[in-house]
N, C-alpha and C. Protein backbone atom coordinates (compact mmCIF):
# COMPACT_ATOMS: atom_id res chain seq x y z
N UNK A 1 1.35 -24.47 -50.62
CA UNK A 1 1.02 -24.45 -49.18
C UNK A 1 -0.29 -23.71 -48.95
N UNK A 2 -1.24 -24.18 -48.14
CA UNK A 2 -2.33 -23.16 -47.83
C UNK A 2 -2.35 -22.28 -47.52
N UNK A 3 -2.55 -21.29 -47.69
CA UNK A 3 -2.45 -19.59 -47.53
C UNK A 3 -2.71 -19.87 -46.10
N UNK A 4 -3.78 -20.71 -45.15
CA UNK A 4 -4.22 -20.60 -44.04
C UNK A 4 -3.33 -20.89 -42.88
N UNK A 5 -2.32 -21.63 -43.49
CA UNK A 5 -1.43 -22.43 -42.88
C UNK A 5 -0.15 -21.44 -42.51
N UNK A 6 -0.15 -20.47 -42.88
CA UNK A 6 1.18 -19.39 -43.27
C UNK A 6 1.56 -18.77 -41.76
N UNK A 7 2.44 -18.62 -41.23
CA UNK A 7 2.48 -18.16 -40.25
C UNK A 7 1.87 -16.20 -40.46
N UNK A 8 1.54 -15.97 -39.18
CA UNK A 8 0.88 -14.19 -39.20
C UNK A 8 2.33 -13.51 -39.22
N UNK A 9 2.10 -12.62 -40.45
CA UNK A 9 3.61 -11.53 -40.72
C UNK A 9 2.80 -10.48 -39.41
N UNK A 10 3.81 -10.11 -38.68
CA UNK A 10 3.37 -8.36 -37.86
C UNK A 10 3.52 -7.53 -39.30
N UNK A 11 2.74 -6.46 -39.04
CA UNK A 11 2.28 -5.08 -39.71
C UNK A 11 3.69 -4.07 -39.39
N UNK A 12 4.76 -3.49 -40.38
CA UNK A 12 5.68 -3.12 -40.36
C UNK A 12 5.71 -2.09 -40.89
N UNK A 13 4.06 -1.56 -41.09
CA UNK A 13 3.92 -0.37 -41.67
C UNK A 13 4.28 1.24 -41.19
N UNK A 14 4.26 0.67 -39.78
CA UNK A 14 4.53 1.79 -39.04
C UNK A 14 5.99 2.00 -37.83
N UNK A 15 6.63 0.81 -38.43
CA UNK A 15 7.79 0.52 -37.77
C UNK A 15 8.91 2.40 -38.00
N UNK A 16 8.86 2.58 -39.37
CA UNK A 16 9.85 3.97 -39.46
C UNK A 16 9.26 4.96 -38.63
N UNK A 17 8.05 4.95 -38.42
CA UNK A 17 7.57 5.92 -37.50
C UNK A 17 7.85 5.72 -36.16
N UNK A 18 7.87 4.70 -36.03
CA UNK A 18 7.84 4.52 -34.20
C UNK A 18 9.30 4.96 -34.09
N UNK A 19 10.46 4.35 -35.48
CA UNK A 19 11.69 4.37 -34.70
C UNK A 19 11.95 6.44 -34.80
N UNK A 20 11.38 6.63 -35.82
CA UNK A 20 11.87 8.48 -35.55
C UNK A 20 11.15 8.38 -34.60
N UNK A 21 10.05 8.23 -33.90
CA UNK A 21 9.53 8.95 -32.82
C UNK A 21 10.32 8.78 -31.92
N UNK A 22 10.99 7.04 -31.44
CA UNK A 22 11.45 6.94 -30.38
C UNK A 22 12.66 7.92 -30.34
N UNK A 23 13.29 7.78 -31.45
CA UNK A 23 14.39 9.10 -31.83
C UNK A 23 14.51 10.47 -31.47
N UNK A 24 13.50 10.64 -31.73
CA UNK A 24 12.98 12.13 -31.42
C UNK A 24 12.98 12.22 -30.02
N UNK A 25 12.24 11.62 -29.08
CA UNK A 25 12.49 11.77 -27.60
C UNK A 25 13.32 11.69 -26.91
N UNK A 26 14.12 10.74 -27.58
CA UNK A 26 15.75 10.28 -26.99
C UNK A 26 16.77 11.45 -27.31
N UNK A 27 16.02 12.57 -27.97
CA UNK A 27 16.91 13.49 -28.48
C UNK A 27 16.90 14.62 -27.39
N UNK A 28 16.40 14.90 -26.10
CA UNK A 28 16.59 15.64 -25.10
C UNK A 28 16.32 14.74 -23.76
N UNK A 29 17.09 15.14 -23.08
CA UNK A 29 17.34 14.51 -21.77
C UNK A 29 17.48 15.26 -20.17
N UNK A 30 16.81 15.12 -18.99
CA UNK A 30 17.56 16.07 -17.96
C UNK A 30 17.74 14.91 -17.12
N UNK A 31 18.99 14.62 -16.95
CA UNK A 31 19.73 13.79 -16.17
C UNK A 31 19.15 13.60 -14.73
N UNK A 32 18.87 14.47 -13.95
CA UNK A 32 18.51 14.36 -13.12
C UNK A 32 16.79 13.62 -13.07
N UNK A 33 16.05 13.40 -14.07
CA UNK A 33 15.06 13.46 -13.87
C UNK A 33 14.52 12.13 -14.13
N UNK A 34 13.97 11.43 -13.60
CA UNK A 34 13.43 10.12 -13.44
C UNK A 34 12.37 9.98 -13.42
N UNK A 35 11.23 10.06 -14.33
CA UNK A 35 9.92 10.21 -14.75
C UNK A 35 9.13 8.54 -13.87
N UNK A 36 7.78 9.13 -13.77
CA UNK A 36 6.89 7.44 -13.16
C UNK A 36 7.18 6.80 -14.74
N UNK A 37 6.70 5.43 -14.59
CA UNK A 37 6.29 4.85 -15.92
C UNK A 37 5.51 5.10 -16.46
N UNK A 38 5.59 5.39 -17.98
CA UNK A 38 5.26 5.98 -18.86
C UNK A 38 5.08 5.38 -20.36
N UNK A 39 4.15 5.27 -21.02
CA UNK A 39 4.32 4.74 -22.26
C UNK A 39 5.65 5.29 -23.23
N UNK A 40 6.14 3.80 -24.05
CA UNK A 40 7.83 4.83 -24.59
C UNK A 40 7.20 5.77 -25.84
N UNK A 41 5.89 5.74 -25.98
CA UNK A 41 5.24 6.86 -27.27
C UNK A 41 5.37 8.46 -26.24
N UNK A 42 5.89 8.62 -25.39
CA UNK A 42 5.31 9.95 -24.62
C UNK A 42 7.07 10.12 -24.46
N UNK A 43 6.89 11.66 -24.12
CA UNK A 43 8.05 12.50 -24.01
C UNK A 43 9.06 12.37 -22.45
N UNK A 44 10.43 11.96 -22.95
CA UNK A 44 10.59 11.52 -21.09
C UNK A 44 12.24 12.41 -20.77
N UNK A 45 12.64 13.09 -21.34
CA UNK A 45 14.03 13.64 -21.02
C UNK A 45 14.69 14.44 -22.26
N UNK A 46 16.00 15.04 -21.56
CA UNK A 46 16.73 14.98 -22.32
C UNK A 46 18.08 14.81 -22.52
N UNK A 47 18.74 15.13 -23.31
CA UNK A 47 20.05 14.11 -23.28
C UNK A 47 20.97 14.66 -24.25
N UNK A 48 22.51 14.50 -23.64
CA UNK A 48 23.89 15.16 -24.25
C UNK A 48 24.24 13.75 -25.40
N UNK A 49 23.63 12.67 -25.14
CA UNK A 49 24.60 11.79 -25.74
C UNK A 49 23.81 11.88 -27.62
N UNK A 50 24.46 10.77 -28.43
CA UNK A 50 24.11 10.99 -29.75
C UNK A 50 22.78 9.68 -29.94
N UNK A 51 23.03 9.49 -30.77
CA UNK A 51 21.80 8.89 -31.30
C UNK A 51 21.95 7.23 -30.68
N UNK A 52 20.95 6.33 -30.43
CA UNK A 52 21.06 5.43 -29.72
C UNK A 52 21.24 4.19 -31.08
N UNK A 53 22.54 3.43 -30.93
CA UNK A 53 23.30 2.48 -31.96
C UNK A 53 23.81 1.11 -31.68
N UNK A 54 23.68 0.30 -32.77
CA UNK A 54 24.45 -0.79 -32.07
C UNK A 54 25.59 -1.24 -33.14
N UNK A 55 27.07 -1.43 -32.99
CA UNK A 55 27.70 -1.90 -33.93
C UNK A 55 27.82 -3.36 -34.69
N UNK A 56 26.90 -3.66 -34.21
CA UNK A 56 27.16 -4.98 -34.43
C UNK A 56 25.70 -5.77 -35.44
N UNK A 57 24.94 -4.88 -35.01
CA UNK A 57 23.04 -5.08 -35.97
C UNK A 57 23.15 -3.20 -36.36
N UNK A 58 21.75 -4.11 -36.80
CA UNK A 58 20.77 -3.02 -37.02
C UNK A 58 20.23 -2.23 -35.87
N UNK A 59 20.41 -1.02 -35.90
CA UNK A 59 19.37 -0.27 -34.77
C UNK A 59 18.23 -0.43 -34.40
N UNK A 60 17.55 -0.19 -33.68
CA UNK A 60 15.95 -0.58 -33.34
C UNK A 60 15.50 -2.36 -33.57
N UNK A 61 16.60 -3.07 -33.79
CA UNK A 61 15.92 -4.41 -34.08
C UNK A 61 15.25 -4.80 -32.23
N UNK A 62 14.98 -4.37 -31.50
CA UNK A 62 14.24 -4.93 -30.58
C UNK A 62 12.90 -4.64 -30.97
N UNK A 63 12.75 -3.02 -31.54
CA UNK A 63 11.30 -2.60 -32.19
C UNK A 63 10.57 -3.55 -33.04
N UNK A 64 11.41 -4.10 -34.25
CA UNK A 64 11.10 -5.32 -34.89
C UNK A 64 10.56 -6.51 -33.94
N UNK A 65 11.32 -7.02 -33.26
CA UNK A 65 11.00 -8.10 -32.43
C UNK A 65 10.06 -7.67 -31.51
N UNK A 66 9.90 -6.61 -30.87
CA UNK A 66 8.12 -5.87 -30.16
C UNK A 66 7.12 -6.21 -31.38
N UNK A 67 7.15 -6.06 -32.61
CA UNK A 67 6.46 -5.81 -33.03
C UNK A 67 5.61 -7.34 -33.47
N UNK A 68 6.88 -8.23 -34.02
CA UNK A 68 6.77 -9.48 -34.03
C UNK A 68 6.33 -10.13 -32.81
N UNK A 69 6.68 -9.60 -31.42
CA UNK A 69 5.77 -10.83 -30.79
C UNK A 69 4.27 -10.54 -30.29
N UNK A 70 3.80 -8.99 -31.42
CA UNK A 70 2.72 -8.02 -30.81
C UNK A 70 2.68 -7.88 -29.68
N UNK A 71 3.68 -7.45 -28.53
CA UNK A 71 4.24 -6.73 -27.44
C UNK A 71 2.69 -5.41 -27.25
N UNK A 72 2.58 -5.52 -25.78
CA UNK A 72 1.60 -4.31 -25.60
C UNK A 72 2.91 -3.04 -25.62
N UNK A 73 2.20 -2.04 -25.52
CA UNK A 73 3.24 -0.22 -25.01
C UNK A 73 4.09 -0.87 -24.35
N UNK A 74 5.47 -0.64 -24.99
CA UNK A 74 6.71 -0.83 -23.15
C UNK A 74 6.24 0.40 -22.69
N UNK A 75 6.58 0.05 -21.12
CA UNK A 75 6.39 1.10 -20.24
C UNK A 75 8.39 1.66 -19.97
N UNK A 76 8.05 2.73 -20.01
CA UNK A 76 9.88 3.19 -19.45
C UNK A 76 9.87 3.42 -17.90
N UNK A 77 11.02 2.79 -17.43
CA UNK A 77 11.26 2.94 -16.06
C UNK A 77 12.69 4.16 -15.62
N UNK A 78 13.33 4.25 -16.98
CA UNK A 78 14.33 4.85 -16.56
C UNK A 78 15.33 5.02 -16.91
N UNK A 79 16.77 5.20 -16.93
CA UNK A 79 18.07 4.75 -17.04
C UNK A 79 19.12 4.70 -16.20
N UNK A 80 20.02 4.42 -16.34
CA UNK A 80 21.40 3.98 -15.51
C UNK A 80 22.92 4.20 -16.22
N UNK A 81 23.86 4.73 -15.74
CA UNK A 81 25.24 4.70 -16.62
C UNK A 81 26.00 3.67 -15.60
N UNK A 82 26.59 2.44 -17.04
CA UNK A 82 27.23 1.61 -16.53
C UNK A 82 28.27 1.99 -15.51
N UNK A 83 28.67 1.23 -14.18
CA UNK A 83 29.72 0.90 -13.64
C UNK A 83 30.53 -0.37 -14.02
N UNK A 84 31.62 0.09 -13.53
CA UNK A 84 32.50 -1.14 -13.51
C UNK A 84 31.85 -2.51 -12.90
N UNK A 85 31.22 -2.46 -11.74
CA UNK A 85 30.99 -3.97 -11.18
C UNK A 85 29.54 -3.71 -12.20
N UNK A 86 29.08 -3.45 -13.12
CA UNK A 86 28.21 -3.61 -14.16
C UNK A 86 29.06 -4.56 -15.37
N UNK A 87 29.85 -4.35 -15.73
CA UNK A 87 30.48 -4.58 -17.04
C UNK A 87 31.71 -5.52 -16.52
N UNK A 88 32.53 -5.34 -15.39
CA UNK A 88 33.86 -5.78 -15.20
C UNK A 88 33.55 -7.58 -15.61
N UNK A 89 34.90 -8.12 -15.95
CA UNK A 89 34.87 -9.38 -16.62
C UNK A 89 34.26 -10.70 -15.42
N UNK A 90 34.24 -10.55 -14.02
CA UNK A 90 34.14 -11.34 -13.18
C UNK A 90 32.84 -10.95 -12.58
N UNK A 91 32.10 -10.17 -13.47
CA UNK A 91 30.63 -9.78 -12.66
C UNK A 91 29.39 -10.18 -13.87
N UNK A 92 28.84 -10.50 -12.82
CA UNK A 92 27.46 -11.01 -13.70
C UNK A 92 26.11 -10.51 -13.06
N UNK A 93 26.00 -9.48 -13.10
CA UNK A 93 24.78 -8.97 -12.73
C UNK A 93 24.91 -7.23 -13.15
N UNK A 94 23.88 -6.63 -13.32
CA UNK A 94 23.24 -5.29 -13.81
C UNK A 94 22.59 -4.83 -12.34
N UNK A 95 22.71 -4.08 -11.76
CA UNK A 95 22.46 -3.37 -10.57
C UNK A 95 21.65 -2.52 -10.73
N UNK A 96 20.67 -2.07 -10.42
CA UNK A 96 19.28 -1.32 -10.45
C UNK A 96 19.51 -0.14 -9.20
N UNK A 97 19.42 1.01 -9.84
CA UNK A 97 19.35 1.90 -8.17
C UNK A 97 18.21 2.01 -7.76
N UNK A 98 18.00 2.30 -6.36
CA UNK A 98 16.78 2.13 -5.71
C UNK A 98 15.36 2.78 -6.04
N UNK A 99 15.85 3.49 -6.65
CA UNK A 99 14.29 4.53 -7.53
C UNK A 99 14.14 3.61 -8.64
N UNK A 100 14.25 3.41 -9.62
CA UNK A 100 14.05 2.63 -10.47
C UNK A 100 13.67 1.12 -10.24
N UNK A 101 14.34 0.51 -9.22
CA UNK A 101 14.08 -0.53 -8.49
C UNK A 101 12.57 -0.69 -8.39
N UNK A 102 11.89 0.58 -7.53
CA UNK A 102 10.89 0.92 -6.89
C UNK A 102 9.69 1.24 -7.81
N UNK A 103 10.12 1.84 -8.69
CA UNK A 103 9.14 2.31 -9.78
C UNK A 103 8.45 0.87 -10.77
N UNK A 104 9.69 -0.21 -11.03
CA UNK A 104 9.07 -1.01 -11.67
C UNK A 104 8.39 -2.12 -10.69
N UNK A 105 9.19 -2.45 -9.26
CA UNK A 105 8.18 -3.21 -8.78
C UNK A 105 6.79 -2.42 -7.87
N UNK A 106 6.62 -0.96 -8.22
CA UNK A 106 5.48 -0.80 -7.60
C UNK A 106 3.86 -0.78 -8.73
N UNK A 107 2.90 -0.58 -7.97
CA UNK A 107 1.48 -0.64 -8.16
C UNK A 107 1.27 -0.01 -9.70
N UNK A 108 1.86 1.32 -10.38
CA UNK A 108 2.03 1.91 -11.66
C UNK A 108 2.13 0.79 -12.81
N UNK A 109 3.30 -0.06 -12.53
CA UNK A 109 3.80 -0.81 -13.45
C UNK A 109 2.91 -2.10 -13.64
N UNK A 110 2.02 -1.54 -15.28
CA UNK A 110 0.32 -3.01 -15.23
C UNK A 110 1.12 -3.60 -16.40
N UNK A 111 2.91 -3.93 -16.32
CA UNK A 111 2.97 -4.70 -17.52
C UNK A 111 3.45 -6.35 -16.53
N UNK A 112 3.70 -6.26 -15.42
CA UNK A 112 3.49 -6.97 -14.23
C UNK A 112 2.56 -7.63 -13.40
N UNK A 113 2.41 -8.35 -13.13
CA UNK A 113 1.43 -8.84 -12.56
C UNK A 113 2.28 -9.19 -10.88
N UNK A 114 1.01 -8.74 -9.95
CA UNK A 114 1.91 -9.06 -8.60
C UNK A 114 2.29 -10.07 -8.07
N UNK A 115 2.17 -10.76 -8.51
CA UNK A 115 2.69 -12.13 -8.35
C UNK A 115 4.22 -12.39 -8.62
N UNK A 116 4.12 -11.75 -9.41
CA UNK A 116 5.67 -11.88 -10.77
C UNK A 116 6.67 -10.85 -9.65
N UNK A 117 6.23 -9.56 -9.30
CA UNK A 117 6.48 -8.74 -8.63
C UNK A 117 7.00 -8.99 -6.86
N UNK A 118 6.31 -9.93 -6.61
CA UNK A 118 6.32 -10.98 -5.20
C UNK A 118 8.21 -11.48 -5.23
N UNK A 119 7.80 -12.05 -6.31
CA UNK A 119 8.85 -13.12 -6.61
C UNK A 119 10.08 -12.39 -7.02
N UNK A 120 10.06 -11.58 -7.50
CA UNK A 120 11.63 -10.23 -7.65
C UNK A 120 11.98 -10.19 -6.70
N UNK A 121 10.74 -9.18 -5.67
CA UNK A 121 11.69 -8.86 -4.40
C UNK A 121 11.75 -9.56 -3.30
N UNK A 122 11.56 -11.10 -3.77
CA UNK A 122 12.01 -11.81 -2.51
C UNK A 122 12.90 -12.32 -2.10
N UNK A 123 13.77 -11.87 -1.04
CA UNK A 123 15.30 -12.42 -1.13
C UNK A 123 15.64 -14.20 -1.34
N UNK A 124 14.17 -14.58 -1.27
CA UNK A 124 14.64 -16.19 -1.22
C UNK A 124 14.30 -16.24 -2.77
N UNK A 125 13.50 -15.47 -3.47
CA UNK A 125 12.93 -15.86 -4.49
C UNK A 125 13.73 -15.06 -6.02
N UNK A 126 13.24 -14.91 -6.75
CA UNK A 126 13.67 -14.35 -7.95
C UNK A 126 12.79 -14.90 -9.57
N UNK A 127 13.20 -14.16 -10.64
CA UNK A 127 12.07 -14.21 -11.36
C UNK A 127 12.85 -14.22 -13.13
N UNK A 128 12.91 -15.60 -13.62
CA UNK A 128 13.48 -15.66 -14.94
C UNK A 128 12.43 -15.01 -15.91
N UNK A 129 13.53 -14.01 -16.35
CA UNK A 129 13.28 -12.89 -17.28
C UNK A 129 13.73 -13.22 -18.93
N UNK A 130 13.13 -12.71 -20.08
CA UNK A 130 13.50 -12.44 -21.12
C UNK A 130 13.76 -11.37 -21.45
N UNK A 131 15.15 -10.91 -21.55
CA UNK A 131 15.23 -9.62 -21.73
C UNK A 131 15.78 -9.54 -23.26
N UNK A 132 15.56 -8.25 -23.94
CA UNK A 132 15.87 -7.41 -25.29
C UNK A 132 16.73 -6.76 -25.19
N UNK A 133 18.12 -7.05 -26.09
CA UNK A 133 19.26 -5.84 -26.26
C UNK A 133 18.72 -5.14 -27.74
N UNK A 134 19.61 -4.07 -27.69
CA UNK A 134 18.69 -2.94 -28.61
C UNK A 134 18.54 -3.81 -30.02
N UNK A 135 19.81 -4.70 -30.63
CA UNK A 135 19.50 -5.47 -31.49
C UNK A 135 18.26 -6.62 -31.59
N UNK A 136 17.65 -6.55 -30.79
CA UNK A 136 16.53 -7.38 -30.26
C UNK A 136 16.84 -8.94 -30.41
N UNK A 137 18.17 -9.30 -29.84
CA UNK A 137 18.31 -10.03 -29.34
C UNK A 137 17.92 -10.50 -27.60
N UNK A 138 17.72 -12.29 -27.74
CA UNK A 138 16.92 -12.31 -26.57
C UNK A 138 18.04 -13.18 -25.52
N UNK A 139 18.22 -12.76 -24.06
CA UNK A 139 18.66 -13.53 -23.06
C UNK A 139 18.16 -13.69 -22.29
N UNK A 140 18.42 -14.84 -21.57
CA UNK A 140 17.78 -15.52 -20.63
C UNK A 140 18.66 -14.76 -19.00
N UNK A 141 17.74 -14.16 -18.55
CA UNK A 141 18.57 -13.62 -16.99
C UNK A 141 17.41 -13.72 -15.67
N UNK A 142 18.24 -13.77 -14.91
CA UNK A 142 17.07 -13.41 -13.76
C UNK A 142 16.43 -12.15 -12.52
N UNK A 143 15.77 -12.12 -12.98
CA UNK A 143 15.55 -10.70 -12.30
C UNK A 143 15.23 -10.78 -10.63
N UNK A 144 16.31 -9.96 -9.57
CA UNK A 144 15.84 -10.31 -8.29
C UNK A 144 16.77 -9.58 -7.32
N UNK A 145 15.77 -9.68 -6.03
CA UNK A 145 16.56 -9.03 -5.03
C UNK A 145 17.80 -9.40 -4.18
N UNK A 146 18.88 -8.91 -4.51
CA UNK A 146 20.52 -9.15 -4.19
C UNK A 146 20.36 -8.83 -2.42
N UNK A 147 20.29 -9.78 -1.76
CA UNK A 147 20.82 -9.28 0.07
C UNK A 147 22.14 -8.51 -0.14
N UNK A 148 22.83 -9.15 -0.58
CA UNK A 148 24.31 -8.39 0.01
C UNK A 148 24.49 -6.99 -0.46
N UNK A 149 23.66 -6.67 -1.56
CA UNK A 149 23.43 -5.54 -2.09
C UNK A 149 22.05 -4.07 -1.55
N UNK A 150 21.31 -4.77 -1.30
CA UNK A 150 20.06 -4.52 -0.81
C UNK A 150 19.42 -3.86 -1.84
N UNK A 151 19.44 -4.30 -3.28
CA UNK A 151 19.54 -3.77 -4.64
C UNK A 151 18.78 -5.32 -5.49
N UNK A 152 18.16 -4.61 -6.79
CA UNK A 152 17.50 -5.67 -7.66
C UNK A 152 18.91 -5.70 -8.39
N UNK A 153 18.33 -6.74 -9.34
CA UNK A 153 19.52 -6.61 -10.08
C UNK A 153 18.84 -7.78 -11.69
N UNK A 154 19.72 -7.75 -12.58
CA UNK A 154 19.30 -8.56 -13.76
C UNK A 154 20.78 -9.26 -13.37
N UNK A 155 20.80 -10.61 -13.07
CA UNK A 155 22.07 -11.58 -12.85
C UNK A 155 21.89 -12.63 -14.32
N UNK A 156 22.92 -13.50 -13.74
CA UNK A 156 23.26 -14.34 -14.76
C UNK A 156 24.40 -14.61 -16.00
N UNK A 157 24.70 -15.23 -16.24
CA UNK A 157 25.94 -15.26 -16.85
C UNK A 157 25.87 -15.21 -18.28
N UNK A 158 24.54 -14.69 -18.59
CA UNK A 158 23.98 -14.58 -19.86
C UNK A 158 24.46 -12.71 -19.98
N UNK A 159 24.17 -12.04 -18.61
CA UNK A 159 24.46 -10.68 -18.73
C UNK A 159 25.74 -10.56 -19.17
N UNK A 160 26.88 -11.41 -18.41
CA UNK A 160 28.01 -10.95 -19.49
C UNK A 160 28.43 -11.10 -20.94
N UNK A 161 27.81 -12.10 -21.38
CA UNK A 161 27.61 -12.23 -22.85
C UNK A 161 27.09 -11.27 -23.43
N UNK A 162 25.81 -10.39 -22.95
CA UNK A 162 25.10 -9.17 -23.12
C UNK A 162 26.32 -8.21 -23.39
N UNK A 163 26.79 -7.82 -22.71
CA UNK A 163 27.67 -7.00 -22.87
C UNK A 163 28.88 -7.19 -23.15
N UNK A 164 29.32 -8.36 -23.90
CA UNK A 164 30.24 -8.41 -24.53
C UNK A 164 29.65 -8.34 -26.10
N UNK A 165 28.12 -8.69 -26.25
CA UNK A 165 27.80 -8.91 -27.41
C UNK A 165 27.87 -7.45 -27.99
N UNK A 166 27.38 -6.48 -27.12
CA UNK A 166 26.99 -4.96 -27.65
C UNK A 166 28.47 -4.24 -27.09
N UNK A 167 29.41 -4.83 -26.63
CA UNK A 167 30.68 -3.78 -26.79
C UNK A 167 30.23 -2.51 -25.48
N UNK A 168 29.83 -2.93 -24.34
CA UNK A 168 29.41 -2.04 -23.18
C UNK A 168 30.60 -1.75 -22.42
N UNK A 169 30.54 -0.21 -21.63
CA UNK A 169 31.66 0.09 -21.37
C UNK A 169 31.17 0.98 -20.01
N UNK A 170 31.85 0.76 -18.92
CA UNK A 170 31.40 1.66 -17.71
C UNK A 170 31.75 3.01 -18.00
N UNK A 171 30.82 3.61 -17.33
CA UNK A 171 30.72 5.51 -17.50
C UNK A 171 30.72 5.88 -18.95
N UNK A 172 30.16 5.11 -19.86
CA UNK A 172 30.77 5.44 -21.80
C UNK A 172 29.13 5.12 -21.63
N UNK A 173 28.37 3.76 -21.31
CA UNK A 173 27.09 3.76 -22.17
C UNK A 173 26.28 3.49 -20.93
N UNK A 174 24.99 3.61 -21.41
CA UNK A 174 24.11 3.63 -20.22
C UNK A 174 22.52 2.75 -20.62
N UNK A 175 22.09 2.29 -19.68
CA UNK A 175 21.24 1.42 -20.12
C UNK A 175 19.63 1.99 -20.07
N UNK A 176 18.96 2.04 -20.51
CA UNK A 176 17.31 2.35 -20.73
C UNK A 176 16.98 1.35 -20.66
N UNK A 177 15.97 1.09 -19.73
CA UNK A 177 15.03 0.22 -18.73
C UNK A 177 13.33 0.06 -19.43
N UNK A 178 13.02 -0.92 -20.13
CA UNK A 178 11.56 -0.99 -20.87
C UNK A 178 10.92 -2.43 -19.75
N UNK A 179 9.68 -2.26 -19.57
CA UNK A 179 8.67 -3.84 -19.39
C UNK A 179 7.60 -3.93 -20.42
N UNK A 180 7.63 -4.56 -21.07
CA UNK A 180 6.08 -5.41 -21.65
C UNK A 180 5.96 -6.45 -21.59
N UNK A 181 4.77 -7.01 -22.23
CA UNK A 181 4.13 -8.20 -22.20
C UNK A 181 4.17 -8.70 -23.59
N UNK A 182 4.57 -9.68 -24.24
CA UNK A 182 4.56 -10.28 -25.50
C UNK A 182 3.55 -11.60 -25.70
N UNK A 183 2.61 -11.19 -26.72
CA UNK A 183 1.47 -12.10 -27.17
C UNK A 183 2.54 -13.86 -26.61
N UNK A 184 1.08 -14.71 -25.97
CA UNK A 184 1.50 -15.90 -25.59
C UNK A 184 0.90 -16.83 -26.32
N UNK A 185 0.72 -18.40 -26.60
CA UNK A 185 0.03 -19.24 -26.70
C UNK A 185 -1.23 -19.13 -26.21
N UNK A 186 -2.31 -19.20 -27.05
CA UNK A 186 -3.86 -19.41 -26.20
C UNK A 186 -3.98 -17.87 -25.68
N UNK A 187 -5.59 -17.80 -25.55
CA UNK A 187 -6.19 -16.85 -25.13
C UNK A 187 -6.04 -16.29 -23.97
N UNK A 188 -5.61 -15.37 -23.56
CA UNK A 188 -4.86 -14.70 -21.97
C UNK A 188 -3.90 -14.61 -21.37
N UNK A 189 -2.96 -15.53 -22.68
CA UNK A 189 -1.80 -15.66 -21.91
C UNK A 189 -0.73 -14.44 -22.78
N UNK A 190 0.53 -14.15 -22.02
CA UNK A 190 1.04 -12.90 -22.20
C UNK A 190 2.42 -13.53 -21.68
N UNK A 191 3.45 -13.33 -22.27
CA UNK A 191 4.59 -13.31 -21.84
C UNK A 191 5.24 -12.08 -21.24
N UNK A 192 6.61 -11.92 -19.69
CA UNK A 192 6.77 -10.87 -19.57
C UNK A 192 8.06 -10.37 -20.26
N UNK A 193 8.42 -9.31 -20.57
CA UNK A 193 10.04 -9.32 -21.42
C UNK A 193 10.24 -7.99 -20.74
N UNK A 194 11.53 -7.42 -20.76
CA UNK A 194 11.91 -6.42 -20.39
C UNK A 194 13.06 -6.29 -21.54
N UNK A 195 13.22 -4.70 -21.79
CA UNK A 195 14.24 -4.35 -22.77
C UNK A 195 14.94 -3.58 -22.16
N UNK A 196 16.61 -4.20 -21.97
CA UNK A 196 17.67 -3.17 -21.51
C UNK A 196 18.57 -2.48 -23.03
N UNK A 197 17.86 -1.25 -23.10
CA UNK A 197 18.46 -0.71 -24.47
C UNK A 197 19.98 0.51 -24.06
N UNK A 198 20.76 -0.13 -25.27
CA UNK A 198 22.01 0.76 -24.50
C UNK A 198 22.32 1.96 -25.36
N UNK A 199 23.09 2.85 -24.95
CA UNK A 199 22.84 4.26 -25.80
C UNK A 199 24.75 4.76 -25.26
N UNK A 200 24.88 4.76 -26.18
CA UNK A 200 27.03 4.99 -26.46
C UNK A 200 26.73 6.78 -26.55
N UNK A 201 27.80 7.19 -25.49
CA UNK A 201 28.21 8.35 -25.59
C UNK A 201 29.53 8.50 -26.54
N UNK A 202 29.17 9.28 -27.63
CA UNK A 202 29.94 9.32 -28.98
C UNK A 202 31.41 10.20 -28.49
């Protein structure tokens, strides 16, 4: 086969580093504290729970798949501890509280474009998302503003598969909130992805 012809491997040289680093930050937490967006290389909390896992993969495989689709910096928006109408068997949507809501659709967040941003919070409108579970697996959901809720939310019936896939549990695990952009076809173009990474209180 022509060497030219080969698909481009991502550079995985620095994958053990990123994942201790991300490690390392995830290793203090103050609950109360809800930082602007922030590159996930920078220091953002700290935290009672243990190390962030998935039973079912490998840890950090979303890092792999950032890396593979040469993803710019995720930006962090935040976290959330599951509820029941999060997880319960007859619900299909992820509920966003209003700070976090706010933080990713405002002016800070350049992994967005306002357009994309338009279309979230419009109650007529909404915005199909690719989102990352920590195994860096990918679902198809939609990201948008709930009337009856007066709340964003990630819907779809793909979310409950999400959380049946990773074994999610209300008030037990809690979700970490990422946006980037993943390399597109052709010159300028950028895909948007968001990573809901979950973290089990041991």
């Amino acid at each position: 086969m022509d060497s030219n012809s080969k698909e481009e491997q991502p550079d995985f040289s620095n994958l053990l580093m990123l994942i201790n680093a991300f490690e390392t930050e995830l290793s203090s937490i103050s609950p109360a504290h809800f930082p602007p967006p922030i590159s996930s290389s920078s220091k953002f909390y700290r935290r009672p729970y243990k190390k962030l896992r998935s039973s079912n993969s490998p840890p950090h495989g979303w890092l792999v798949s950032h890396l593979r689709m040469r993803g710019t910096p995720p930006l962090y928006f935040g976290h959330k501890v599951l509820t029941l109408t999060d997880t319960g068997p007859n619900h299909y949507r992820f509920l966003l509280s209003k700070d976090m809501a706010g933080r990713i659709l405002s002016e800070s967040n350049t992994a967005m474009t306002e357009a994309e941003k338009e279309r979230a919070r419009s109650p007529k409108g909404g915005l199909n998302v690719v989102v990352l579970d920590l195994a860096g697996r990918e679902w198809e959901l939609e990201f948008k503003y709930w009337n009856s809720n007066k709340a964003q939310v990630f819907s779809g019936r793909k979310w409950r598969e999400l959380v049946e896939a990773n074994g999610l549990v209300e008030k037990v695990d809690r979700i970490h909130v990422f946006v980037f952009r993943a390399a597109g076809i052709g010159p300028g173009n950028s895909l948007l992805r968001f990573a809901l990474i979950h973290e089990t209180k041991e």
